[in-house]
PDB file of N, CA and C in Angstrom:
ATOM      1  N   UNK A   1     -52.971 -48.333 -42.543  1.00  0.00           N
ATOM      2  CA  UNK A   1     -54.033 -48.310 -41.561  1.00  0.00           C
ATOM      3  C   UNK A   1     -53.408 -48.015 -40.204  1.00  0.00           C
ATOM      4  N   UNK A   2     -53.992 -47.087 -39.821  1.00  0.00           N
ATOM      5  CA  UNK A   2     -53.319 -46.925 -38.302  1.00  0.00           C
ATOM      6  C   UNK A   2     -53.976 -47.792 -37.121  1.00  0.00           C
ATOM      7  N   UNK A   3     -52.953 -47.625 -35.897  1.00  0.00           N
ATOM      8  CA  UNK A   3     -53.819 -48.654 -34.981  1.00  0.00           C
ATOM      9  C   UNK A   3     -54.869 -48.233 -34.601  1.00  0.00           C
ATOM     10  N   UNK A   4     -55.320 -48.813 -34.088  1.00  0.00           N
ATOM     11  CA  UNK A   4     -56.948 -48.933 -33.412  1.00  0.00           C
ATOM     12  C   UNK A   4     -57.984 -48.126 -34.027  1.00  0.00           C
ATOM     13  N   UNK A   5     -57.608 -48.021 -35.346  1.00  0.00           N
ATOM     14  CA  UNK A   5     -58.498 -47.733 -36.798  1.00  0.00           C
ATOM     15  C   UNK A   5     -60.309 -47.958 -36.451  1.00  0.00           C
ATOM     16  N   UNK A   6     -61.124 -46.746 -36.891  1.00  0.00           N
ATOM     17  CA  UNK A   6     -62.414 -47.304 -36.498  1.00  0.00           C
ATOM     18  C   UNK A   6     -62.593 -48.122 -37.983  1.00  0.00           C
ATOM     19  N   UNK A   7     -64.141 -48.326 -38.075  1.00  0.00           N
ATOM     20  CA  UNK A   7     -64.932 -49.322 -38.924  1.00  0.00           C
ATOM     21  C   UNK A   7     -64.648 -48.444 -40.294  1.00  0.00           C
ATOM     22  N   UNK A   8     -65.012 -47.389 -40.314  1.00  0.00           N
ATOM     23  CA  UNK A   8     -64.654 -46.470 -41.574  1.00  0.00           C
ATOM     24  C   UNK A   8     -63.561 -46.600 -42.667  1.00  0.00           C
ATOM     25  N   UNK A   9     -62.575 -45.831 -41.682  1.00  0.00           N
ATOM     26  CA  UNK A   9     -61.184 -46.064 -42.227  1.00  0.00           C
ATOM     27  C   UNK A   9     -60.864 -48.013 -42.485  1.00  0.00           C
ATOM     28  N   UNK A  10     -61.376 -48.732 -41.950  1.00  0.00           N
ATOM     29  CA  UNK A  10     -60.803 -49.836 -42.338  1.00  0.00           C
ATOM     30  C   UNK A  10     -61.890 -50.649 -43.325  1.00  0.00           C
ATOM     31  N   UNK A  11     -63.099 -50.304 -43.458  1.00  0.00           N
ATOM     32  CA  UNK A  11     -63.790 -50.550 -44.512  1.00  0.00           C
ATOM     33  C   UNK A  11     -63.027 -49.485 -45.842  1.00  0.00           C
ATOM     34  N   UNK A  12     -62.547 -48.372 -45.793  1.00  0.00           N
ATOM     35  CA  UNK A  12     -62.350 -47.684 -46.768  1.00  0.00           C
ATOM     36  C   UNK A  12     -60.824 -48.659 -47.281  1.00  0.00           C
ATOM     37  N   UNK A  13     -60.330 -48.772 -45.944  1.00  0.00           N
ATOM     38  CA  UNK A  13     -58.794 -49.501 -46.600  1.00  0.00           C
ATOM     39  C   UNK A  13     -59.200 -50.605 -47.866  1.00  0.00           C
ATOM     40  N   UNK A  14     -60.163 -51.359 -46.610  1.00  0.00           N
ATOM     41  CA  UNK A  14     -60.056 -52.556 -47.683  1.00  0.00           C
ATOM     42  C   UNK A  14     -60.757 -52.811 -49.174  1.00  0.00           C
ATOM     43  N   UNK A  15     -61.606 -51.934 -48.884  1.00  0.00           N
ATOM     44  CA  UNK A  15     -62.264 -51.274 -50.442  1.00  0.00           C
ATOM     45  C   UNK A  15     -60.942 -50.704 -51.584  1.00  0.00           C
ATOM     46  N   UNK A  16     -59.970 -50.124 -50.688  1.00  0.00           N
ATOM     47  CA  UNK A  16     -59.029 -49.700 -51.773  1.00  0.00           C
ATOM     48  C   UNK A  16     -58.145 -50.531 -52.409  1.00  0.00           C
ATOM     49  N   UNK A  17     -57.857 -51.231 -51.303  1.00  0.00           N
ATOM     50  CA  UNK A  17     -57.015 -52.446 -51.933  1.00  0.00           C
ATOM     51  C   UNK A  17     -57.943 -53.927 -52.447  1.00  0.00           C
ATOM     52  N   UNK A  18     -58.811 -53.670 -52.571  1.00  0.00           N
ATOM     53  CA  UNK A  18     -59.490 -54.717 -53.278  1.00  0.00           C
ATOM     54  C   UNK A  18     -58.959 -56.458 -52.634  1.00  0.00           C
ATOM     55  N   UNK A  19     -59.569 -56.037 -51.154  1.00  0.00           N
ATOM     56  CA  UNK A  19     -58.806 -57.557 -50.321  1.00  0.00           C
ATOM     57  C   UNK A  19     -59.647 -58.266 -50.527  1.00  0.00           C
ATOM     58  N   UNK A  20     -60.549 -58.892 -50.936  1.00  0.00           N
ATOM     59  CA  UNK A  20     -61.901 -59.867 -51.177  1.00  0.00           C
ATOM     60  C   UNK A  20     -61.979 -60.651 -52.433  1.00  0.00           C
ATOM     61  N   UNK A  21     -60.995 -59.247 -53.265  1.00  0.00           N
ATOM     62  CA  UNK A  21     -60.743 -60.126 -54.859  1.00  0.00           C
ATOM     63  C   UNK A  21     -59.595 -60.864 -54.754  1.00  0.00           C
ATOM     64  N   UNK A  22     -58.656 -59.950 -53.834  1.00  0.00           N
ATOM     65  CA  UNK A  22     -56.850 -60.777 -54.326  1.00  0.00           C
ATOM     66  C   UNK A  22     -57.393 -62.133 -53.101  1.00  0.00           C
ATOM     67  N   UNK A  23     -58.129 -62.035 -52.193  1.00  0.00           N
ATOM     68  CA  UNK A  23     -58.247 -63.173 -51.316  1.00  0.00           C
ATOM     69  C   UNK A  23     -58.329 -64.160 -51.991  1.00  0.00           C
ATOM     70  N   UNK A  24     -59.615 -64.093 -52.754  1.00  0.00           N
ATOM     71  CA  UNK A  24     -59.615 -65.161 -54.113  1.00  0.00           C
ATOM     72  C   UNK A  24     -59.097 -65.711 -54.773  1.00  0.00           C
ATOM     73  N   UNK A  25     -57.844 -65.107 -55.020  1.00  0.00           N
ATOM     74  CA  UNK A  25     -57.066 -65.513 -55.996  1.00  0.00           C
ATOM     75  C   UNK A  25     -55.781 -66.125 -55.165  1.00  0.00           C
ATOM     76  N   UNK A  26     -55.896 -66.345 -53.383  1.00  0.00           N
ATOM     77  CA  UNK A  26     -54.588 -66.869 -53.334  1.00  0.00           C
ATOM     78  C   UNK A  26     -55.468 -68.535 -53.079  1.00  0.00           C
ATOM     79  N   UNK A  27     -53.815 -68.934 -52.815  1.00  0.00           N
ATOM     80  CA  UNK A  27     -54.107 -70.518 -53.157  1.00  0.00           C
ATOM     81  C   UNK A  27     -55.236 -70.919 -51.925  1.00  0.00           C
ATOM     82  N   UNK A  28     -54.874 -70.166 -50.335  1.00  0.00           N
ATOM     83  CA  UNK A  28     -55.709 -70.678 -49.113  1.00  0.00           C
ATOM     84  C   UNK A  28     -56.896 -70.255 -49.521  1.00  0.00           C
ATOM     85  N   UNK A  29     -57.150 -69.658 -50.092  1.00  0.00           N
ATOM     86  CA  UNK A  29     -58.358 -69.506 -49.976  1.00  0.00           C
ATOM     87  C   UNK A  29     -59.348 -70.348 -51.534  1.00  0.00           C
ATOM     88  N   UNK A  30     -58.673 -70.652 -52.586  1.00  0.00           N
ATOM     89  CA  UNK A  30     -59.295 -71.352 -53.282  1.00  0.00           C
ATOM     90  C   UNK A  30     -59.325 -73.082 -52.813  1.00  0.00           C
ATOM     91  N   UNK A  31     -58.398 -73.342 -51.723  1.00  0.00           N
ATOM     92  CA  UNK A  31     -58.287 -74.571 -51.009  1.00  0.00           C
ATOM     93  C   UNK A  31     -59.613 -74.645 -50.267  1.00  0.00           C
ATOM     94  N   UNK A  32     -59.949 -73.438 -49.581  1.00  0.00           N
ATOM     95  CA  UNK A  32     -61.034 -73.543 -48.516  1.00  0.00           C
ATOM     96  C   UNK A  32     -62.305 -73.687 -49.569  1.00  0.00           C
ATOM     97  N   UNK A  33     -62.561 -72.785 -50.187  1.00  0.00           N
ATOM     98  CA  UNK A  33     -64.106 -73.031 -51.183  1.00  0.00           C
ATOM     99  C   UNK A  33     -63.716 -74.407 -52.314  1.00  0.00           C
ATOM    100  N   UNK A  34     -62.844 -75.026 -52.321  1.00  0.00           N
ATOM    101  CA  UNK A  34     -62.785 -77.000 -53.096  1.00  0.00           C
ATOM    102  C   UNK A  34     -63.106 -77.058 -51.749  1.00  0.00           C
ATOM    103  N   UNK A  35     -62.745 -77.062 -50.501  1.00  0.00           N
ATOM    104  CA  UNK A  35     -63.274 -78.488 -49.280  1.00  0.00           C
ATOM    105  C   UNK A  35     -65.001 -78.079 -49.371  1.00  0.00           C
ATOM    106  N   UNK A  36     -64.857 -76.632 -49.192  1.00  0.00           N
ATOM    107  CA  UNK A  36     -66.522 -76.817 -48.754  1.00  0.00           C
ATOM    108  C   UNK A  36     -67.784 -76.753 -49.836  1.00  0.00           C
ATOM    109  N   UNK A  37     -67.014 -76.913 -50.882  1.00  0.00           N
ATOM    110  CA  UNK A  37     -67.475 -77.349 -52.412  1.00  0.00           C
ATOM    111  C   UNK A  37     -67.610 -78.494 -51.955  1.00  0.00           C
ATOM    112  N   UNK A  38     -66.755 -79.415 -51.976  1.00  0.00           N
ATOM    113  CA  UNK A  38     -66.765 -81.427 -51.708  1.00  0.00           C
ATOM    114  C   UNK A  38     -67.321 -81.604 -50.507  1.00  0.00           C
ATOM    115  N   UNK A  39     -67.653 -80.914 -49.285  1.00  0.00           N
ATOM    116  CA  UNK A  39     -68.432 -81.527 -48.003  1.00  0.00           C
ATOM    117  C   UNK A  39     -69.587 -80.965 -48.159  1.00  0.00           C
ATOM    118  N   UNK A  40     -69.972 -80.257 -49.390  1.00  0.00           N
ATOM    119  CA  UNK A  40     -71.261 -79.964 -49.662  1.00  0.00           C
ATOM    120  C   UNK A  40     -72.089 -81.236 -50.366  1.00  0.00           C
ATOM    121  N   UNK A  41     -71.663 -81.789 -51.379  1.00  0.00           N
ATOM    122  CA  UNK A  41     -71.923 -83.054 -52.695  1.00  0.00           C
ATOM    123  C   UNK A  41     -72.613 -83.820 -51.490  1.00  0.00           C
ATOM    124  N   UNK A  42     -73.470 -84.070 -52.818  1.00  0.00           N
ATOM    125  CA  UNK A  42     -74.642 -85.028 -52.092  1.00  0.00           C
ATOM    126  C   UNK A  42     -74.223 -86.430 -52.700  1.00  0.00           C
ATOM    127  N   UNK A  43     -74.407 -87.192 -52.324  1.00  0.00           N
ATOM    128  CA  UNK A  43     -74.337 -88.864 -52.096  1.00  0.00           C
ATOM    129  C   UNK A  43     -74.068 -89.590 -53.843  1.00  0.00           C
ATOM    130  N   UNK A  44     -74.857 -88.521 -54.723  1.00  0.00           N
ATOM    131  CA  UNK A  44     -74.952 -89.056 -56.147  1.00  0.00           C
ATOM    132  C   UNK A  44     -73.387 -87.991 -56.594  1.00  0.00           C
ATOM    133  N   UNK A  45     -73.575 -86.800 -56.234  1.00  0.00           N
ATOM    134  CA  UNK A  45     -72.112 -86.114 -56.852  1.00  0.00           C
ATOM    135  C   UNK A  45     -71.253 -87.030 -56.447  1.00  0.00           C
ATOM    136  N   UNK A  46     -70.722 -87.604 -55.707  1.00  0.00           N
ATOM    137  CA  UNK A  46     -69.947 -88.282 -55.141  1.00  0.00           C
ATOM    138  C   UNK A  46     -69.632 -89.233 -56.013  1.00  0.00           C
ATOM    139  N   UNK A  47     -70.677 -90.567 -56.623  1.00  0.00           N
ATOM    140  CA  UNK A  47     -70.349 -91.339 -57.524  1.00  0.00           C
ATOM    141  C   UNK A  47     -70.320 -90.647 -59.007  1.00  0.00           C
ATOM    142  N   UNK A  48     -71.200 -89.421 -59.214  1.00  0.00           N
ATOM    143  CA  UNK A  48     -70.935 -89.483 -60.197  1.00  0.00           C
ATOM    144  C   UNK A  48     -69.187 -89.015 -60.251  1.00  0.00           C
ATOM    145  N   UNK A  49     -68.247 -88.136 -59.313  1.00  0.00           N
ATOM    146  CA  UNK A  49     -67.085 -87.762 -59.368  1.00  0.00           C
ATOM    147  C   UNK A  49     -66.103 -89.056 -59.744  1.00  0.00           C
ATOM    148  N   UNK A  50     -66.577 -90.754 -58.707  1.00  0.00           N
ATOM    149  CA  UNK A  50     -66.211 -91.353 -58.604  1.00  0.00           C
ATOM    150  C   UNK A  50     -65.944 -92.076 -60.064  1.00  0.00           C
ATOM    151  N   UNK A  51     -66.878 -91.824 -61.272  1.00  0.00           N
ATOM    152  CA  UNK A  51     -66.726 -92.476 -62.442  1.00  0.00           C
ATOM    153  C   UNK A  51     -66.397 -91.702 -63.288  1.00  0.00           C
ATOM    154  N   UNK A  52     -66.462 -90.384 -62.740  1.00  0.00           N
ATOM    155  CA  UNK A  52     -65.173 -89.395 -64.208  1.00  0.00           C
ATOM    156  C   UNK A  52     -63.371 -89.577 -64.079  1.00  0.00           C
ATOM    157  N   UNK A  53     -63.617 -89.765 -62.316  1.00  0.00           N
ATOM    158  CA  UNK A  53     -61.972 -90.487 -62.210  1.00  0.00           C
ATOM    159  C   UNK A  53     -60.991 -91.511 -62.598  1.00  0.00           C
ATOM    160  N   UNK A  54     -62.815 -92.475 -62.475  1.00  0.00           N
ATOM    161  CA  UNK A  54     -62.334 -93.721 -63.476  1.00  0.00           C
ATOM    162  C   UNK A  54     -62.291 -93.968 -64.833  1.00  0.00           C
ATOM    163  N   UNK A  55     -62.887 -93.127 -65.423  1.00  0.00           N
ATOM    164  CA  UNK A  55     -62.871 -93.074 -66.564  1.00  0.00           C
ATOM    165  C   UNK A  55     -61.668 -92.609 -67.125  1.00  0.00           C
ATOM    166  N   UNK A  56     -60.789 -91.297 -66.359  1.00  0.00           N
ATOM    167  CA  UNK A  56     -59.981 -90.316 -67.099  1.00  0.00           C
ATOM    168  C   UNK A  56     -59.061 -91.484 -67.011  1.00  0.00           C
ATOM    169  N   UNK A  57     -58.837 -92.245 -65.799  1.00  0.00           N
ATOM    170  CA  UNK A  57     -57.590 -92.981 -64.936  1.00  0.00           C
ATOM    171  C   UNK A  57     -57.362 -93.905 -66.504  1.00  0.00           C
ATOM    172  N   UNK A  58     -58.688 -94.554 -67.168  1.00  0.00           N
ATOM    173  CA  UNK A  58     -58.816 -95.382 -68.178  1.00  0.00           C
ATOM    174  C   UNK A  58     -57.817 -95.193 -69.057  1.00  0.00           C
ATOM    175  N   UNK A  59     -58.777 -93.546 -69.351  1.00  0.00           N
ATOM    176  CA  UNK A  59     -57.798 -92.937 -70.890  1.00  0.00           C
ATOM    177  C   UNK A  59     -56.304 -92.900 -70.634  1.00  0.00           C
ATOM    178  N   UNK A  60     -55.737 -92.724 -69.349  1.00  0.00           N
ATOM    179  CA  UNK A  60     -54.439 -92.126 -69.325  1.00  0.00           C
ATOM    180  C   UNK A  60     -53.894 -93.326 -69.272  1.00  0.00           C
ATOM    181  N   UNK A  61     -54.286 -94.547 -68.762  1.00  0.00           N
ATOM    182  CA  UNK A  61     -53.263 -95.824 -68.937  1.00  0.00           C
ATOM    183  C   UNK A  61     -53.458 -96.290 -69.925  1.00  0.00           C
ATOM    184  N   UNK A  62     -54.635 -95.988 -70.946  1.00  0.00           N
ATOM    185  CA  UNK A  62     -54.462 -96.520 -72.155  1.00  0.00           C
ATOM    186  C   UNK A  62     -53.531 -95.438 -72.564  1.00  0.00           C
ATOM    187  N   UNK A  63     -53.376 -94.559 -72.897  1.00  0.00           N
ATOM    188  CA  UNK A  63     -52.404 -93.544 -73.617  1.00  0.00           C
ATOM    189  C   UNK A  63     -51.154 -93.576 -73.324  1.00  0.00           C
ATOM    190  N   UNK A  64     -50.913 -94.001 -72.103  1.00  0.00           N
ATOM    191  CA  UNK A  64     -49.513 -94.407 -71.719  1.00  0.00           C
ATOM    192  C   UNK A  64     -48.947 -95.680 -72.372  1.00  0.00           C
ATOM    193  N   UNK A  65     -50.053 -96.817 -72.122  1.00  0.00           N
ATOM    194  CA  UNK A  65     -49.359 -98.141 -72.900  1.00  0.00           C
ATOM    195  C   UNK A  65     -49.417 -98.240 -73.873  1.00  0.00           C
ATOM    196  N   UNK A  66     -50.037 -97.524 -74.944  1.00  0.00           N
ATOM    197  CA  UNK A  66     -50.061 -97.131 -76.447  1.00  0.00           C
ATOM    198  C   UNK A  66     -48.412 -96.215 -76.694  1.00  0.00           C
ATOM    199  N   UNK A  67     -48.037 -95.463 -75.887  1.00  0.00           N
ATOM    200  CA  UNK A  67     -47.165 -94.851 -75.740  1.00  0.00           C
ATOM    201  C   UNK A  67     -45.332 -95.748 -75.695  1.00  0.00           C
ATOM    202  N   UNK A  68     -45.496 -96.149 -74.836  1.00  0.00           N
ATOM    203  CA  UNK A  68     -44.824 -97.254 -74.418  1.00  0.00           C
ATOM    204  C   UNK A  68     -44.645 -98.476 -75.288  1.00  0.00           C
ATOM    205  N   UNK A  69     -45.719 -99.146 -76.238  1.00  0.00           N
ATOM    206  CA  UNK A  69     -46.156 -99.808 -77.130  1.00  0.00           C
ATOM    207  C   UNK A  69     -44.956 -99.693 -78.574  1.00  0.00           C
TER     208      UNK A  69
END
């Protein structure tokens, strides 16, 4: 892209390199859509998140002290 590129040429760039898909796929940007995924959840997502955590937390210390056992 050259400097002071109009709207054209830099819509065409980024169409070529497909920047919207690889954006997606890096880590900052799947960080940003989890926060504003979780400051979206309404009051019930919240507990219900709160009892799949507790639940898994369950299985894994039982599987550990069965392990250990």
């Amino acid at each position: 892209v050259p400097r002071n590129a109009g709207q054209k040429v830099l819509k065409a760039a980024i169409a070529k390199q497909d920047l919207s898909g690889n954006w997606a796929k890096t880590s900052w940007a799947k960080k940003v859509a989890s926060r504003s995924t979780r400051s979206s959840n309404s009051d019930f997502d919240r507990f219900k998140l709160q009892k799949y955590k507790k639940l898994r937390r369950e299985i894994v210390n039982k599987a550990s002290k069965s392990a250990n056992a």
